[in-house]
Protein backbone atom coordinates (compact mmCIF):
# COMPACT_ATOMS: atom_id res chain seq x y z
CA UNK A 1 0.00 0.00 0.00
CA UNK A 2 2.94 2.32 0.47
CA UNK A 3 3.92 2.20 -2.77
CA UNK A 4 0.62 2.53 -4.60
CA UNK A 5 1.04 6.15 -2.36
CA UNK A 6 4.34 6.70 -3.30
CA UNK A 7 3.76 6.13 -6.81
CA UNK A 8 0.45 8.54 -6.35
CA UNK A 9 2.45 11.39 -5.13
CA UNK A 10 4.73 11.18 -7.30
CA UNK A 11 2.96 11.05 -10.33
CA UNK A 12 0.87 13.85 -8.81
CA UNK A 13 3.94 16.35 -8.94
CA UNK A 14 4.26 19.11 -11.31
CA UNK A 15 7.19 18.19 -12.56
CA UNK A 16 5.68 14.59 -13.76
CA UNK A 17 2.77 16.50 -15.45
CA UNK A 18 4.92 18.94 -17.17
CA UNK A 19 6.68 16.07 -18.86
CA UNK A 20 3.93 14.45 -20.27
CA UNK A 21 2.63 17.57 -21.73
CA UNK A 22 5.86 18.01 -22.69
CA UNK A 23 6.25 14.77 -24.72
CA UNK A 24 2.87 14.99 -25.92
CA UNK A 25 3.44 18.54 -27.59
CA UNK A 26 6.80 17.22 -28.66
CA UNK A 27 5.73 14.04 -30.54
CA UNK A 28 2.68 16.54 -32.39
CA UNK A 29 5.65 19.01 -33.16
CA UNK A 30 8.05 16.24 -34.47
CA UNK A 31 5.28 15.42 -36.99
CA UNK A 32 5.25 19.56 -38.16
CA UNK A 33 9.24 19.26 -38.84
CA UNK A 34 8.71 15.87 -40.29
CA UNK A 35 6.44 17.40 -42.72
CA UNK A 36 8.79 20.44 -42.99
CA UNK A 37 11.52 18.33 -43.85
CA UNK A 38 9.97 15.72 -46.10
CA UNK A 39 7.92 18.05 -47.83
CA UNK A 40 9.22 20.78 -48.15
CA UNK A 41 13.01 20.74 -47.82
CA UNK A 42 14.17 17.71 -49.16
CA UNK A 43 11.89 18.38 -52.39
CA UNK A 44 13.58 21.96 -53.02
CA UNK A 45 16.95 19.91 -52.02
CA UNK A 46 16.42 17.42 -54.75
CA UNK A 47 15.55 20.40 -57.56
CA UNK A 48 18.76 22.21 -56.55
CA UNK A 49 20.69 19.04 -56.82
CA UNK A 50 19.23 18.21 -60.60
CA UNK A 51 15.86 16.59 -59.12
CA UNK A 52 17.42 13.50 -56.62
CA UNK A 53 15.05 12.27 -54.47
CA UNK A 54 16.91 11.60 -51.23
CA UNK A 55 14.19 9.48 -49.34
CA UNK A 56 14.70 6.53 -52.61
CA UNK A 57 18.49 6.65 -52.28
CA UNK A 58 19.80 3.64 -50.97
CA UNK A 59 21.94 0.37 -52.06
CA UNK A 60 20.86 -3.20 -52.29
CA UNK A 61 22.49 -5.67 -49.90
CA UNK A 62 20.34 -8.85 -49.54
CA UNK A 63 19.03 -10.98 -52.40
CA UNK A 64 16.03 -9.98 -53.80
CA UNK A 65 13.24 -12.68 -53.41
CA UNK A 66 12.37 -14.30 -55.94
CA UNK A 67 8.24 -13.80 -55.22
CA UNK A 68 9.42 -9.79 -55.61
CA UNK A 69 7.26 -8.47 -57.89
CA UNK A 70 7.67 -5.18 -57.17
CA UNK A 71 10.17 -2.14 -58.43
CA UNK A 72 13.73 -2.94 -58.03
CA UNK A 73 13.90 1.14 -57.31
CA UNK A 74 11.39 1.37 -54.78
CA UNK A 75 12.79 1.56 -51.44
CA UNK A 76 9.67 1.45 -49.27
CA UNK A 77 8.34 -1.77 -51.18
CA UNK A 78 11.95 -4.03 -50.97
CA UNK A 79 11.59 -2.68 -47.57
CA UNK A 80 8.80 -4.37 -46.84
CA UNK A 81 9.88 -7.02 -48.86
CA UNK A 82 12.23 -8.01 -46.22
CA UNK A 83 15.27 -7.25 -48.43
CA UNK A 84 18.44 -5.82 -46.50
CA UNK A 85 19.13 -2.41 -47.74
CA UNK A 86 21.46 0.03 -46.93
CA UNK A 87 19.04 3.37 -47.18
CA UNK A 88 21.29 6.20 -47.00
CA UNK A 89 18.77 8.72 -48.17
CA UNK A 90 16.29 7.84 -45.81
CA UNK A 91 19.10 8.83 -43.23
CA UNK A 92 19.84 12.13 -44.46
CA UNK A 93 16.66 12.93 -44.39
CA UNK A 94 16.43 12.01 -40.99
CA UNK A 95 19.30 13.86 -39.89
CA UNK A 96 18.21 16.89 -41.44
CA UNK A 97 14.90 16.78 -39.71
CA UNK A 98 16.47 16.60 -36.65
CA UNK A 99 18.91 19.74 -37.05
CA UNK A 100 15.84 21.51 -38.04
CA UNK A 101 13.71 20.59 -34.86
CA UNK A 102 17.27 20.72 -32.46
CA UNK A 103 17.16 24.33 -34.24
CA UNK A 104 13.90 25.21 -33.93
CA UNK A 105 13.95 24.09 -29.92
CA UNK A 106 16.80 26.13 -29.70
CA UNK A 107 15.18 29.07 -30.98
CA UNK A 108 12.21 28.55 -28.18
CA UNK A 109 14.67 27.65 -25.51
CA UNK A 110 16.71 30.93 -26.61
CA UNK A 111 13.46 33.01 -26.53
CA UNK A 112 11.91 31.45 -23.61
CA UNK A 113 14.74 32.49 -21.82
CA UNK A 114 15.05 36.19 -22.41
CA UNK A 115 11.53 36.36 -21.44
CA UNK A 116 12.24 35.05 -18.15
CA UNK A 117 15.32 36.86 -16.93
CA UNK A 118 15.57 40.49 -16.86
CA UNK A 119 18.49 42.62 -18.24
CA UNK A 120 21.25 43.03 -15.73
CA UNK A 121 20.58 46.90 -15.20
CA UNK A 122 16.88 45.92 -14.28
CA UNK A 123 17.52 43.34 -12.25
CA UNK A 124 20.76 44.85 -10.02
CA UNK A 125 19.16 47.29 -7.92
CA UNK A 126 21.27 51.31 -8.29
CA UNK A 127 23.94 52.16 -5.90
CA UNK A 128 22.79 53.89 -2.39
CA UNK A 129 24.07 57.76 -3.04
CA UNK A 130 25.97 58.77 0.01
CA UNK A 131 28.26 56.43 2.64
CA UNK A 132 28.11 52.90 2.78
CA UNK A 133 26.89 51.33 5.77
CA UNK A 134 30.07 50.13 6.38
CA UNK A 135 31.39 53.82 6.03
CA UNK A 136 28.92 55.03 8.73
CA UNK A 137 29.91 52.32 10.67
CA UNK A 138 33.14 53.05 11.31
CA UNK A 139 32.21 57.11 11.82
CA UNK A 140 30.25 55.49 14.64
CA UNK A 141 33.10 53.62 16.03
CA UNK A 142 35.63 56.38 16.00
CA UNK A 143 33.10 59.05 17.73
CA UNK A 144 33.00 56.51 20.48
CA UNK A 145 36.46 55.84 20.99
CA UNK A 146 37.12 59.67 21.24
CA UNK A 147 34.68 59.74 23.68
């Protein structure tokens, strides 16, 4: 029973809630970049690079079965076929969707964070015009010695 309470508290936190909203958000955003990427990008990629599609670039390292009846140039279908492929394109494209959504975090990290602290001149409050406490401190000590 002390665990079922345990676990209840601390699933109950803030900081446990925050991360679920957090990964939900995150897996809906990871589908906007995907799209961004996939596309977008890699589409405008492939035009500027004499029309290569990236995402059906890869290189054939398992037989082929012979109940294949499929194109030998389509990736996703010897994919499913079970054939071993080596599908460089597919990781590209992969990596590039991650720089642009490590990028794009970065960006709301970067913002998020100049929102919440305050420029050094606002934050520090000014200098006291006049002596420092310490100053007036030792005034205070002297006029009692000479006393």
């Amino acid at each position: 029973m002390a665990l079922l309470s345990e676990f209840k508290a601390f699933i109950s936190r803030g900081n446990v809630l925050d991360l679920a909203v957090g990964v939900i958000i995150g897996a809906a955003f990871g589908k906007i970049v995907t799209s961004l990427t996939e596309d977008l990008i890699m589409p405008v990629l492939g035009l500027v690079t004499g029309g290569i599609n990236f995402s059906n670039k890869f290189v054939v390292l398992g037989a082929v079965p012979a109940t294949y009846k499929g194109s030998l140039e389509d990736y996703a279908a010897l994919k499913a076929a079970g054939v071993a492929l080596f599908g460089y394109g597919a990781f590209i494209t992969n990596v590039i969707n991650f720089l642009l959504m490590a990028f794009v975090i970065f960006l709301l990290v970067r913002s998020a964070n100049k929102l919440m602290t305050k420029p050094a001149e606002e934050a520090a409050p000014p200098p006291p015009s006049g002596p420092s406490e310490v100053d007036l401190l030792i005034e205070i000590r002297d006029a009692l010695k000479t006393k």
